[in-house]
Protein backbone atom coordinates (compact mmCIF):
# COMPACT_ATOMS: atom_id res chain seq x y z
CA UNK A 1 135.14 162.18 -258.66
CA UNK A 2 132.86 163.92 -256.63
CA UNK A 3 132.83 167.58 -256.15
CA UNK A 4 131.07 169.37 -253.05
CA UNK A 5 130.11 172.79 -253.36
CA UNK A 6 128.41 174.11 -250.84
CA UNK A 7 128.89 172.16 -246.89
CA UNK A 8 125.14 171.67 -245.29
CA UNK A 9 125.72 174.18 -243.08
CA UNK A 10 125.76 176.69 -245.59
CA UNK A 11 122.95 175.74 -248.12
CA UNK A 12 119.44 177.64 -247.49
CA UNK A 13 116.66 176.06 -246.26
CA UNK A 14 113.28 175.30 -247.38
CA UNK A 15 110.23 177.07 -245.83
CA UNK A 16 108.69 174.68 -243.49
CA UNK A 17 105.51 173.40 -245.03
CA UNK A 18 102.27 173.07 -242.64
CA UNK A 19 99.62 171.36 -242.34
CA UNK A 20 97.24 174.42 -242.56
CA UNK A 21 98.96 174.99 -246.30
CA UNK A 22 97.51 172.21 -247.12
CA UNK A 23 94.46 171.82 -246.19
CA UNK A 24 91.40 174.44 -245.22
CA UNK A 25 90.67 174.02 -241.48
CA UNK A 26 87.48 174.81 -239.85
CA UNK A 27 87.08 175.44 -236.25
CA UNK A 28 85.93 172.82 -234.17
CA UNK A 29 82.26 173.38 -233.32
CA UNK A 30 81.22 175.11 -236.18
CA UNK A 31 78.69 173.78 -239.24
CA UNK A 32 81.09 176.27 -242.05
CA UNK A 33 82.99 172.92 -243.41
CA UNK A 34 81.37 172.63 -246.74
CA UNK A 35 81.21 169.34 -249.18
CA UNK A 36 84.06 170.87 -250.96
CA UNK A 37 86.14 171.42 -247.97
CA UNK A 38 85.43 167.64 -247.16
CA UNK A 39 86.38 166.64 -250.70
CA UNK A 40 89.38 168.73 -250.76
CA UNK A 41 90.38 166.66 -247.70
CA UNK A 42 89.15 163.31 -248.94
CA UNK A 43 91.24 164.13 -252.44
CA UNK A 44 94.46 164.40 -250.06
CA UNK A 45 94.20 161.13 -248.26
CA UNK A 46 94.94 157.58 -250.11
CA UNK A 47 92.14 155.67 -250.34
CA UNK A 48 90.11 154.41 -247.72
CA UNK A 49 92.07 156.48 -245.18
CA UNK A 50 90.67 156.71 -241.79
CA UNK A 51 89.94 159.90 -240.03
CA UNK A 52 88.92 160.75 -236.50
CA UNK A 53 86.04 162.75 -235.22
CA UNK A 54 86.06 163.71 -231.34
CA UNK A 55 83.67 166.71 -230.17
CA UNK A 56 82.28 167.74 -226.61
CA UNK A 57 78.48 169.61 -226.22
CA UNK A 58 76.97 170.67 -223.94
CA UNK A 59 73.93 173.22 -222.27
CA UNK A 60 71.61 174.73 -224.53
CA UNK A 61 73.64 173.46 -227.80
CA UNK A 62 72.90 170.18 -226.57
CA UNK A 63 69.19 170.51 -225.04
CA UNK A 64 67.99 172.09 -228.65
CA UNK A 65 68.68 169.06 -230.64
CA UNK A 66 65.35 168.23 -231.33
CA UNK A 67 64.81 171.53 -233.26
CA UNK A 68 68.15 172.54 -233.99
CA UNK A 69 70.69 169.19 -234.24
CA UNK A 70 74.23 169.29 -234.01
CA UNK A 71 76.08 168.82 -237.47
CA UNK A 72 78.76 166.54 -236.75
CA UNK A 73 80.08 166.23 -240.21
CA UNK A 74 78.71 168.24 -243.26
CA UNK A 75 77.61 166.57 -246.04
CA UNK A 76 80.42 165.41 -247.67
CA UNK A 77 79.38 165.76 -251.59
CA UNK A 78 77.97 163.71 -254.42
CA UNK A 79 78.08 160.42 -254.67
CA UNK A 80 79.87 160.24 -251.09
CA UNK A 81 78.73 158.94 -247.85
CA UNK A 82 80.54 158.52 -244.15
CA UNK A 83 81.02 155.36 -243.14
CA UNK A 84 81.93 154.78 -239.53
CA UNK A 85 84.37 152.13 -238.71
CA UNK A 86 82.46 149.66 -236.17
CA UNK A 87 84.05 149.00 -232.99
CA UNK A 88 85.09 152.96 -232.97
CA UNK A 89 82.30 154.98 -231.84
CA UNK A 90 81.62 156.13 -228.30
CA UNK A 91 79.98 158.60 -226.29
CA UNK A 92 80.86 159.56 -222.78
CA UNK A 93 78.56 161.00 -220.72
CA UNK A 94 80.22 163.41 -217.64
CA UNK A 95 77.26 164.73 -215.62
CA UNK A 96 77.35 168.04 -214.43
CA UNK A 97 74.84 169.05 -211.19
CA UNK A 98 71.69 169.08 -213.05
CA UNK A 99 70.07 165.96 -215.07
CA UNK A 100 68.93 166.08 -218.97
CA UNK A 101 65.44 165.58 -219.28
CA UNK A 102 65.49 164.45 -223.14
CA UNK A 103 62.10 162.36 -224.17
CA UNK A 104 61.60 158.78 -225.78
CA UNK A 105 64.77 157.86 -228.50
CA UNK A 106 67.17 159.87 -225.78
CA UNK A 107 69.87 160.98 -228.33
CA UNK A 108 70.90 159.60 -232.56
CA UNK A 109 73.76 159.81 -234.68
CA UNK A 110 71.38 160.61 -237.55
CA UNK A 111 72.29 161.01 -241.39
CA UNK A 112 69.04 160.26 -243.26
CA UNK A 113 68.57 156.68 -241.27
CA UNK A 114 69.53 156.45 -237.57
CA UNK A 115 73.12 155.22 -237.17
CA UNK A 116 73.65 154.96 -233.33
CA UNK A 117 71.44 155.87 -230.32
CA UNK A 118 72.13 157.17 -226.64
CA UNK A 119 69.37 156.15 -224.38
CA UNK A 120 67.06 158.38 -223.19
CA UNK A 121 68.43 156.58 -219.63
CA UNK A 122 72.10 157.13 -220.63
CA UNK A 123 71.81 160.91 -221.43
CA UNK A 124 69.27 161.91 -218.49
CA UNK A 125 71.46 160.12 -216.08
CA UNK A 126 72.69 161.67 -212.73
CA UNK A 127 75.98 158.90 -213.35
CA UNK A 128 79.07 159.69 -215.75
CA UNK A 129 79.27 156.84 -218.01
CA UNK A 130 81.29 156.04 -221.05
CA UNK A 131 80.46 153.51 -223.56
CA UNK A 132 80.33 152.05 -227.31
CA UNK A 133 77.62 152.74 -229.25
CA UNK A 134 75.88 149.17 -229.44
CA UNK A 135 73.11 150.07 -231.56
CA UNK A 136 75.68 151.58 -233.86
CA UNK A 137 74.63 150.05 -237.92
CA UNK A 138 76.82 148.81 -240.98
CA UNK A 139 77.85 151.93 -243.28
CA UNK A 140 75.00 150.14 -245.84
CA UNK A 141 72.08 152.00 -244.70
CA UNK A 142 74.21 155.17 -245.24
CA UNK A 143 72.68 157.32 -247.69
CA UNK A 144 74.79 159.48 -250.09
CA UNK A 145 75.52 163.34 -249.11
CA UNK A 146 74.01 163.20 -245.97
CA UNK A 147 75.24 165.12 -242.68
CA UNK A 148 76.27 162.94 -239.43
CA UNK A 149 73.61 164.75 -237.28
CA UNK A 150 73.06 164.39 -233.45
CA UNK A 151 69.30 164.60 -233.07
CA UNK A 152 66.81 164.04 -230.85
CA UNK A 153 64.01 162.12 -231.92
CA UNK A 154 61.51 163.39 -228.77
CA UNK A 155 61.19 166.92 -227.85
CA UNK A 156 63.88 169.08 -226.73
CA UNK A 157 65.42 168.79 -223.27
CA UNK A 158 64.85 172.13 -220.40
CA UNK A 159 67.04 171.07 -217.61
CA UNK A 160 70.79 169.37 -217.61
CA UNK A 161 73.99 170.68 -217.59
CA UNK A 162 76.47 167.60 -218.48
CA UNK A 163 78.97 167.16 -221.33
CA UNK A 164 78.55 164.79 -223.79
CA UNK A 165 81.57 164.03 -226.16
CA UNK A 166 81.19 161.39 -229.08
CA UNK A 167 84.30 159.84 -231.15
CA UNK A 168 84.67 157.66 -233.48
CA UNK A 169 87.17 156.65 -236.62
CA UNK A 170 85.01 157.28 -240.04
CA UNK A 171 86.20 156.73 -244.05
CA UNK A 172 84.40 158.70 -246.69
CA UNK A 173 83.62 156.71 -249.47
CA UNK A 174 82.92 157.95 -253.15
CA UNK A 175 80.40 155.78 -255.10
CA UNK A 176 81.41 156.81 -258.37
């Protein structure tokens, strides 16, 4: 026989659990996630997980990435490397009133070895375009605890006011 003790309406309920309790989030646009903020993440996911990168730059952020690049992704720790799922990554290219002027090698995904490339003819166009990266290169010339970097390879650009925003799925992979 089954006793009830308590109806549903009646019991107290749990404190809702969030996302944030679970895991340390960093602002979008800023370099402060660490390798053990990445791990800590990594550690929560089953394995081989997928995860989803999607940022927009643009002025002087994006014009200094010769001398200054853009840190996608922090290194993500020892004996770990990113490795981007082909057929994911894009860029796309929304042109402001002014042109880029970036130099030979346009624009890389860069993490020791270059991963992907924007031509210099893509990023100093006066056209919004949106497209795959096609240059983009198996996770095998990854190199362990590396940053995903956006670099570029020729000297910085002085004019252009578009927006550039690049996505794509990645899995971080421990080699131990």
């Amino acid at each position: 026989m089954l006793t009830i003790l308590k109806r549903i309406d009646q019991l107290t309920p749990a404190p809702t659990l969030t996302l944030q309790a679970l895991i340390p989030v960093v602002p979008a646009g800023t370099t402060a996630a660490t390798s053990a903020t990445l791990q800590q993440l990594a550690n929560l996911l089953p394995p081989n997980n997928t995860l989803v990168f999607k940022q927009s730059f643009s002025g002087s952020a994006l014009q200094n990435t010769n001398t200054t690049p853009i840190t996608l992704l922090a290194a993500p720790g020892t004996n770990l490397l990113y490795a981007i799922i082909p057929g994911t990554a894009y860029f796309k290219y929304t042109y402001g009133t002014v042109v880029y002027n970036f130099g030979v090698g346009g624009l890389q995904l860069n993490n020791n070895a270059v991963l992907g490339t924007i031509t210099q003819a893509q990023i100093n166009s006066a056209v919004s375009i949106t497209e795959g990266f096609s240059t983009l290169v198996t996770p095998g010339t990854n190199t362990t605890n590396q940053p995903l970097l956006l670099f570029a390879p020729g000297a910085n650009a002085t004019t252009g006011d578009g927006v550039l925003t690049i996505g794509f799925d990645y899995r971080i992979i421990d080699l131990t």
